[in-house]
Protein backbone atom coordinates (compact mmCIF):
# COMPACT_ATOMS: atom_id res chain seq x y z
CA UNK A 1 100.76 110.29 114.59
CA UNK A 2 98.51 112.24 112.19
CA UNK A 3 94.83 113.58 112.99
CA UNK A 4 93.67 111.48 110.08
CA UNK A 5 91.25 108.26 110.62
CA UNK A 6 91.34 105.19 108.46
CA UNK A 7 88.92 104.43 105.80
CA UNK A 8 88.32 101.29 108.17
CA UNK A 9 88.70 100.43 111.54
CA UNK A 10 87.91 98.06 114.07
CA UNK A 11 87.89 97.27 117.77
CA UNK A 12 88.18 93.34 117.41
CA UNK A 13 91.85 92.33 117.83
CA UNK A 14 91.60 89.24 115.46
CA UNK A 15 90.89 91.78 112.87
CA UNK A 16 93.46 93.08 109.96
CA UNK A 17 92.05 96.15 110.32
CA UNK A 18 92.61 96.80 114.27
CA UNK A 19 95.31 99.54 115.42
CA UNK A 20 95.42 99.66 118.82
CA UNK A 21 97.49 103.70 118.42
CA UNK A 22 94.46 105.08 117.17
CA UNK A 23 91.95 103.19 119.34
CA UNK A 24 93.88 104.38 122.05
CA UNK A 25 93.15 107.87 120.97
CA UNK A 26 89.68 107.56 121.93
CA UNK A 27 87.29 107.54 118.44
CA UNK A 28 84.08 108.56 118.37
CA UNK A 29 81.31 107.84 115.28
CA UNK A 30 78.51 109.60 113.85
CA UNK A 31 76.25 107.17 111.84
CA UNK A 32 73.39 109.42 110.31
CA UNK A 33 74.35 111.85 112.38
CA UNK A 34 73.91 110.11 115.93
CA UNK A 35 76.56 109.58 117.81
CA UNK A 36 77.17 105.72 118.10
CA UNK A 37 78.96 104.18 121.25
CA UNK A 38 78.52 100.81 120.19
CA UNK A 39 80.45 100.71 116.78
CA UNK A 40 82.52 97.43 116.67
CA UNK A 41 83.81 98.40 112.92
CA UNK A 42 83.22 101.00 110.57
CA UNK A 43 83.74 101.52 106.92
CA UNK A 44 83.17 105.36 104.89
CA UNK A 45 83.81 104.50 101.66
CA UNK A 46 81.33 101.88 101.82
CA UNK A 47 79.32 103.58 104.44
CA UNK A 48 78.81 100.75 106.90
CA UNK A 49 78.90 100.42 110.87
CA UNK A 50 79.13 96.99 112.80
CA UNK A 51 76.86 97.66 115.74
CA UNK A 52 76.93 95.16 118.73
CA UNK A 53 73.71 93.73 119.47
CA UNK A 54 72.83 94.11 123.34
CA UNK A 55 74.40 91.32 125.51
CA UNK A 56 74.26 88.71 122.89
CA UNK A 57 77.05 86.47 122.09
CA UNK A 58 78.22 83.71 119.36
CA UNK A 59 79.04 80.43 120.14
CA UNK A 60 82.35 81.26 120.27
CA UNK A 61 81.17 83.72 122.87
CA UNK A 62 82.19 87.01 120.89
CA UNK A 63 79.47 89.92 120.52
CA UNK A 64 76.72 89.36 117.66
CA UNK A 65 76.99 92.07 115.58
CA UNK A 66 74.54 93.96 113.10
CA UNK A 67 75.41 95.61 110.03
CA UNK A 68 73.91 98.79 109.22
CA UNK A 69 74.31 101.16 105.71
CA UNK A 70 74.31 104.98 106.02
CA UNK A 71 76.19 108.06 106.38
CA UNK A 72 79.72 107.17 108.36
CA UNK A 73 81.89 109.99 109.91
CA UNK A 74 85.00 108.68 112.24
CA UNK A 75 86.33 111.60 114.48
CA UNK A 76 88.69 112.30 117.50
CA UNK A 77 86.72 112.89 120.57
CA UNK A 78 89.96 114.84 122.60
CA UNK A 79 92.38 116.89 120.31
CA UNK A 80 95.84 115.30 120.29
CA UNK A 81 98.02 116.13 123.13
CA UNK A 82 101.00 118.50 122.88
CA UNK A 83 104.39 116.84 123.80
């Protein structure tokens, strides 16, 4: 597996753009410079983060998310383990 991160990711499993590898690697994301823990998708070229929002759910009892715009920087919190 490389050290590179997709342009976008996400943690929801009904989503084309989950990979459960690289979650599995344990991502961290910097939005504006902050770490974020609470990043349910991200997107850098568009510069995007999905944030959940507290304990809230849909009606279909998945998190409600909010969308906010800035600065979006994906990294590995552990370097990759040597085999």
């Amino acid at each position: 597996m490389t050290d590179t991160l997709p342009d976008r990711l996400s943690s929801n499993p009904n989503s084309p753009f989950y990979n459960e590898e690289l979650l599995s690697r344990d991502i961290g994301v910097r939005f504006k410079g902050v770490d974020k823990t609470n990043v349910e998708e991200y997107c850098v070229s568009e510069g995007w983060v999905r944030l959940t929002a507290g304990n809230a759910k849909d009606r279909f009892g998945n998190p409600m998310t909010v969308k906010l715009k800035g600065e979006v920087e994906p990294y590995f919190r552990q370097a990759v383990p040597e085999a």
